[in-house]
N, C-alpha and C. Protein backbone atom coordinates (compact mmCIF):
# COMPACT_ATOMS: atom_id res chain seq x y z
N UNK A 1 -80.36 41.73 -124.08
CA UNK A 1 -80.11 43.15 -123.97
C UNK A 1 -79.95 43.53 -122.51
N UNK A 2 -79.17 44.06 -122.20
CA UNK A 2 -78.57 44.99 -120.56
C UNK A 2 -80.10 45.82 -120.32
N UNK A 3 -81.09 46.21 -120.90
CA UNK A 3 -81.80 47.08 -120.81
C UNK A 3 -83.23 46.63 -120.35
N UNK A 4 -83.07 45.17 -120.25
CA UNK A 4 -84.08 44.22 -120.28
C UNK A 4 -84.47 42.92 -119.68
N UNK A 5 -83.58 42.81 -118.43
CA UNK A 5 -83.24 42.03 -117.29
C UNK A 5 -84.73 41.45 -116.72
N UNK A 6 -84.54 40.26 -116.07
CA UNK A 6 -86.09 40.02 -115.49
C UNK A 6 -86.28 40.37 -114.19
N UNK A 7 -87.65 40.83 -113.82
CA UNK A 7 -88.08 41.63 -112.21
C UNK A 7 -87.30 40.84 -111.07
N UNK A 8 -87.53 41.36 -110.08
CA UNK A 8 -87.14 40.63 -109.19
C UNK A 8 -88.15 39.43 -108.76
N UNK A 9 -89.01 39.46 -109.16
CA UNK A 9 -90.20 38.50 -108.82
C UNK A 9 -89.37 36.65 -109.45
N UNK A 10 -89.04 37.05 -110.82
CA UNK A 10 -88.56 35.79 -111.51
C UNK A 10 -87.49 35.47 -110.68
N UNK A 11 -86.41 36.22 -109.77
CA UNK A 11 -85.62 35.35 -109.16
C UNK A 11 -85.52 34.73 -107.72
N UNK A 12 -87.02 35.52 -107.50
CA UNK A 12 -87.41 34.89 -106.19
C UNK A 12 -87.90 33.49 -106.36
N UNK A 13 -88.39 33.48 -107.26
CA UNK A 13 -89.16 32.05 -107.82
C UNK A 13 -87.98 30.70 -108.37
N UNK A 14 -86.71 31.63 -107.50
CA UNK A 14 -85.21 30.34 -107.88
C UNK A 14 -84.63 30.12 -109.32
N UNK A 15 -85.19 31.00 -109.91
CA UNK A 15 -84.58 31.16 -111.24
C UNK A 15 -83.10 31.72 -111.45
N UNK A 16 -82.09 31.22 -112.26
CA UNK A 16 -81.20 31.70 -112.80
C UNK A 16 -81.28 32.90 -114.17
N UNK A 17 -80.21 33.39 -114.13
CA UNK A 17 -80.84 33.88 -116.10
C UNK A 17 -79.21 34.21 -116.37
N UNK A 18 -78.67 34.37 -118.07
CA UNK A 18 -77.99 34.17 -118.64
C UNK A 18 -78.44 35.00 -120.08
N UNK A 19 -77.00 35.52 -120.44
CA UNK A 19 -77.38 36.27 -121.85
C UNK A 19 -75.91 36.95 -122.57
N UNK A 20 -76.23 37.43 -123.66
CA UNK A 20 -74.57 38.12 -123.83
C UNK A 20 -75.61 39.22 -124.70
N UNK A 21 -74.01 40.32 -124.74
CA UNK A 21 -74.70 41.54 -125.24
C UNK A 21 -72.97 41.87 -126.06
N UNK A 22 -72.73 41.66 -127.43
CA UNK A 22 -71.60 42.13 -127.88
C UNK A 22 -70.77 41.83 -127.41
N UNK A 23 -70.55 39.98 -127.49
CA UNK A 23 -69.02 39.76 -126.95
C UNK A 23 -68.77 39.20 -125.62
N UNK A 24 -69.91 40.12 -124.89
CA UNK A 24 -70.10 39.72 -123.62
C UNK A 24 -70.82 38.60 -122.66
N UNK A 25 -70.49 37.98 -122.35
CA UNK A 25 -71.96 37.13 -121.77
C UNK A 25 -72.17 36.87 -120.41
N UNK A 26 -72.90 37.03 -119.71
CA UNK A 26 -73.05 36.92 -118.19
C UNK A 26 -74.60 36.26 -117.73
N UNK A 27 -74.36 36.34 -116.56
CA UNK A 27 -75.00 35.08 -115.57
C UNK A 27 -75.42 35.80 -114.28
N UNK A 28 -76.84 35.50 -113.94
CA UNK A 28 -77.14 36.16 -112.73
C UNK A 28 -77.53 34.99 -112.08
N UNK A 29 -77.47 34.71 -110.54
CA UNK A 29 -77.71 33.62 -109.97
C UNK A 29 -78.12 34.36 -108.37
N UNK A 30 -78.95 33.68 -107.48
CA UNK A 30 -79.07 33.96 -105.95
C UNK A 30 -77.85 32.92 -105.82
N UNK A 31 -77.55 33.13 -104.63
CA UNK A 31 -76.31 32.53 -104.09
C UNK A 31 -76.94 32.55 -102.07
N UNK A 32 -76.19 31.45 -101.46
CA UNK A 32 -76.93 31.53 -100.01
C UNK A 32 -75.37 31.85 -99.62
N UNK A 33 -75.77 32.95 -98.20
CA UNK A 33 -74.42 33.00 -97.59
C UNK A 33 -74.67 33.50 -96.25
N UNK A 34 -73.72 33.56 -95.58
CA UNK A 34 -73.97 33.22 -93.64
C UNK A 34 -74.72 34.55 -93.72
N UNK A 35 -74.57 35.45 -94.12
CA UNK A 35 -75.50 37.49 -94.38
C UNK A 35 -76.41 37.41 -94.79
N UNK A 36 -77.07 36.29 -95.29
CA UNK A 36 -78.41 36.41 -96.30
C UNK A 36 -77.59 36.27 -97.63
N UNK A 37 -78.99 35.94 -98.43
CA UNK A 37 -79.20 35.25 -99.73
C UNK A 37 -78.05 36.52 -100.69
N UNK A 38 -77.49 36.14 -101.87
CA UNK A 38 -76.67 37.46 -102.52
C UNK A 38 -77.06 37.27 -103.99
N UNK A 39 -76.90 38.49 -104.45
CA UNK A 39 -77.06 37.87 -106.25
C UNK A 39 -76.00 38.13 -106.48
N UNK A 40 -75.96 36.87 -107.64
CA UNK A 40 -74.31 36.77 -108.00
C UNK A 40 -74.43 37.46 -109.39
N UNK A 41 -73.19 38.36 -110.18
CA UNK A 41 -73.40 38.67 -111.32
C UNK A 41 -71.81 38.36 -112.00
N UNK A 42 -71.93 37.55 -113.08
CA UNK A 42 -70.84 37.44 -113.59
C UNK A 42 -70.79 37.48 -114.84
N UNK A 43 -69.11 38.02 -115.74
CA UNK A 43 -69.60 38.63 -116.80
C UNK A 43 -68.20 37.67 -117.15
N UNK A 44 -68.29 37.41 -118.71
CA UNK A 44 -66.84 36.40 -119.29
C UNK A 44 -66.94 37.20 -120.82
N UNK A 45 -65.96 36.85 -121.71
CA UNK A 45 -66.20 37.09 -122.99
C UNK A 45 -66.77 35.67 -123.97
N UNK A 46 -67.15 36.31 -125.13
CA UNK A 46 -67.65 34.84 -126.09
C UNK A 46 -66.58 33.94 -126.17
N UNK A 47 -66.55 32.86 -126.64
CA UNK A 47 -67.53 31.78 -127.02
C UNK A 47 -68.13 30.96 -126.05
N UNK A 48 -67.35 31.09 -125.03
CA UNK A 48 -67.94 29.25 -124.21
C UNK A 48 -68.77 30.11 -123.43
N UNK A 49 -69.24 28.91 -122.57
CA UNK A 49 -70.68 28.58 -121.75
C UNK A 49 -69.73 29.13 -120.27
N UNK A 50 -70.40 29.09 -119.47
CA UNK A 50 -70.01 29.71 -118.06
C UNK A 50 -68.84 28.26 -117.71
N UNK A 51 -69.56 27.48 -117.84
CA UNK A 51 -68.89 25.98 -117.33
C UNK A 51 -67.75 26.01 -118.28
N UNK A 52 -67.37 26.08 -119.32
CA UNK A 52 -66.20 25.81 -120.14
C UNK A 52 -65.42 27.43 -120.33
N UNK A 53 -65.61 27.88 -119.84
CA UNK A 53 -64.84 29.32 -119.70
C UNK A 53 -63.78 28.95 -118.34
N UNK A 54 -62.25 29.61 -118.58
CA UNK A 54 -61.39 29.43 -117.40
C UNK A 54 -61.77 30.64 -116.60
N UNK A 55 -61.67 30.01 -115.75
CA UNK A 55 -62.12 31.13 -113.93
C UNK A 55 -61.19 32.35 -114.32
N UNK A 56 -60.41 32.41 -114.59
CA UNK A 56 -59.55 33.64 -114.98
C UNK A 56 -59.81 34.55 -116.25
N UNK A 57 -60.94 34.00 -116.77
CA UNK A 57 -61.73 34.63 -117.61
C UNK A 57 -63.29 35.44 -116.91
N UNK A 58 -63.29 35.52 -115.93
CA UNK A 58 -64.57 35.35 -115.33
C UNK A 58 -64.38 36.53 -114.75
N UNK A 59 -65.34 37.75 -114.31
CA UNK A 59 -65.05 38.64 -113.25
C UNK A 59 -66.66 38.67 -112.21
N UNK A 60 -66.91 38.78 -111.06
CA UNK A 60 -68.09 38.03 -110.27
C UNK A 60 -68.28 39.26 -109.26
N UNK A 61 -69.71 39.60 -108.86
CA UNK A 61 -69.43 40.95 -108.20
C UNK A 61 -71.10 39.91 -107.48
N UNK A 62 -71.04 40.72 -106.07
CA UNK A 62 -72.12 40.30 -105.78
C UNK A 62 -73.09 41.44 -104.83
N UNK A 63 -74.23 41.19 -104.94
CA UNK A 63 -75.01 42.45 -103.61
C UNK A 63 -75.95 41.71 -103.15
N UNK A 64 -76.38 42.38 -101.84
CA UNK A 64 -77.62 41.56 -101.53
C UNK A 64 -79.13 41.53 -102.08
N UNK A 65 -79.75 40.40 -102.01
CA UNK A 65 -80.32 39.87 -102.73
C UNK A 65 -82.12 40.33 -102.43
N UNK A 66 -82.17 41.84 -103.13
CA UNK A 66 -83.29 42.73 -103.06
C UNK A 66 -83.38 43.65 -103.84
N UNK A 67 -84.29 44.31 -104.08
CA UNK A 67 -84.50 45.45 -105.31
C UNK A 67 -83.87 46.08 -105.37
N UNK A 68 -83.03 46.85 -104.48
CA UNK A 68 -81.61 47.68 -104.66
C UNK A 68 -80.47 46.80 -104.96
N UNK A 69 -80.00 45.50 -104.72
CA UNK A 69 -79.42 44.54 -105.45
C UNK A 69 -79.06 44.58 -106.54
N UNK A 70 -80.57 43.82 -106.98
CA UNK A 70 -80.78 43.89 -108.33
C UNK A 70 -80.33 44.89 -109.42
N UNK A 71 -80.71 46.46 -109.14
CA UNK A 71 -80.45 47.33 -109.29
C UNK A 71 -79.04 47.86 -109.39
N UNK A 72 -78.31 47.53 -107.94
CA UNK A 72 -76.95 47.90 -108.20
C UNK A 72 -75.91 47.18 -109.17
N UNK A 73 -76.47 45.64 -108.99
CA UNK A 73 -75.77 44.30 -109.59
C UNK A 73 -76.31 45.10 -111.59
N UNK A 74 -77.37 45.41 -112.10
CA UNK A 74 -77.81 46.05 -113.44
C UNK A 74 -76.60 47.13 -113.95
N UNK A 75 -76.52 47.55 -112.40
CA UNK A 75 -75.85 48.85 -113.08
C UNK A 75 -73.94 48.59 -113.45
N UNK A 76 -73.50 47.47 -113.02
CA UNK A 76 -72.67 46.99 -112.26
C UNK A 76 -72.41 46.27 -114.33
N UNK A 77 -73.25 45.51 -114.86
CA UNK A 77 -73.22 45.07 -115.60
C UNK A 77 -73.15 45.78 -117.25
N UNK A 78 -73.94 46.70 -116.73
CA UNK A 78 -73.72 47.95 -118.21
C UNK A 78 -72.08 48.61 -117.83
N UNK A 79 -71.72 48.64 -117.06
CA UNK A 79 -70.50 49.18 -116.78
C UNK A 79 -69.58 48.51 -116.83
N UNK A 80 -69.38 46.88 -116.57
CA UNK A 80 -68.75 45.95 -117.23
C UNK A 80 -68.59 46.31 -119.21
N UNK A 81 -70.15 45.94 -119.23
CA UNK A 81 -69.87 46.46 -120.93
C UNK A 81 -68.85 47.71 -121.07
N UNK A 82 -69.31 48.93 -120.66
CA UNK A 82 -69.12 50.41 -121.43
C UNK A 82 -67.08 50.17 -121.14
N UNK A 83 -67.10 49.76 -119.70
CA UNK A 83 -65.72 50.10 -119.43
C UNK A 83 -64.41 48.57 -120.39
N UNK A 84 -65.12 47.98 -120.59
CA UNK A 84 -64.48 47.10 -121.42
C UNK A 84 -64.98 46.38 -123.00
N UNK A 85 -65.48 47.82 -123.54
CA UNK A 85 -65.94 46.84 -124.90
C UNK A 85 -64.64 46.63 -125.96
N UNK A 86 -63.45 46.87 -125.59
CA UNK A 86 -61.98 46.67 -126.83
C UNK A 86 -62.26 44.80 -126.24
N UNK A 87 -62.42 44.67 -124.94
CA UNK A 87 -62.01 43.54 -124.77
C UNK A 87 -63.49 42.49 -125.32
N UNK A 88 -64.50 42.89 -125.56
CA UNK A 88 -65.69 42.37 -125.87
C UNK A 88 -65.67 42.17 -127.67
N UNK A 89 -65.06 43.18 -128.09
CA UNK A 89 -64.93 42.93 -129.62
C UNK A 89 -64.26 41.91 -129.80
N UNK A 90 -63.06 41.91 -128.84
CA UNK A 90 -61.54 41.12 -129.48
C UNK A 90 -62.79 39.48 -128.98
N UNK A 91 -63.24 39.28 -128.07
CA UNK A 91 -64.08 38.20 -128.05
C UNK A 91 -65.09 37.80 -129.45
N UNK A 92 -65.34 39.11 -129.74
CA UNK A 92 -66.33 38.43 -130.84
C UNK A 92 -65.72 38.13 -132.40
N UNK A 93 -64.34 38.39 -132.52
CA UNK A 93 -63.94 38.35 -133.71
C UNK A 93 -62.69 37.17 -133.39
N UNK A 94 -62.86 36.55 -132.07
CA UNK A 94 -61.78 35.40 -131.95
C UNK A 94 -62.44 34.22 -132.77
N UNK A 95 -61.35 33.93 -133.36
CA UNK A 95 -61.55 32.36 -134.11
C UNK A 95 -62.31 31.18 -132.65
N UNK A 96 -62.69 30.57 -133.16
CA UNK A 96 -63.50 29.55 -132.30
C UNK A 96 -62.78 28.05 -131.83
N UNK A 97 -61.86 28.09 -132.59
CA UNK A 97 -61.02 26.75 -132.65
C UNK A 97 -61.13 26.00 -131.32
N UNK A 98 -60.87 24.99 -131.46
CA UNK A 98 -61.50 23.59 -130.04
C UNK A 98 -59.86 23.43 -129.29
């Protein structure tokens, strides 16, 4: 659920996290960069895994990597949903075929 993300404490501790919400599925990660540490947030549609999804399926937004971050990167992600759920359905009702 978008409503239910983990503190910032769990990603100080080098944790990744991963989830889908209707179609949607995304990926939060720290990332290192010459500015300081960033959180990465990326959002794809169903079925595949981050790794088997084409990069051109992928959209990646990043902030720096602190409680307003976190925060902006949250808000960043419900708005992914709201502003594209035609394209989140058409994900969840695609055939699965290999």
């Amino acid at each position: 659920m978008l409503n239910a993300l983990p503190l910032m404490h769990f990603f100080k501790c080098g944790n990744s996290y991963t989830g889908e919400h209707a179609g949607m599925r995304y990926f939060i990660d720290r990332r290192k960069a010459e500015e300081g540490d960033l959180f990465e947030f990326t959002v794809w549609p169903e079925p595949w895994s981050l790794a088997k999804t084409p990069e051109e399926e992928k959209t990646r937004a990043t902030w720096p990597f602190n409680e307003e971050g976190l925060q902006a990167g949250t808000a960043w992600l419900a708005e992914q949903y709201e502003s594209r759920q035609e394209e989140w359905e058409a994900a969840r009702l695609r055939e699965w075929g290999v």
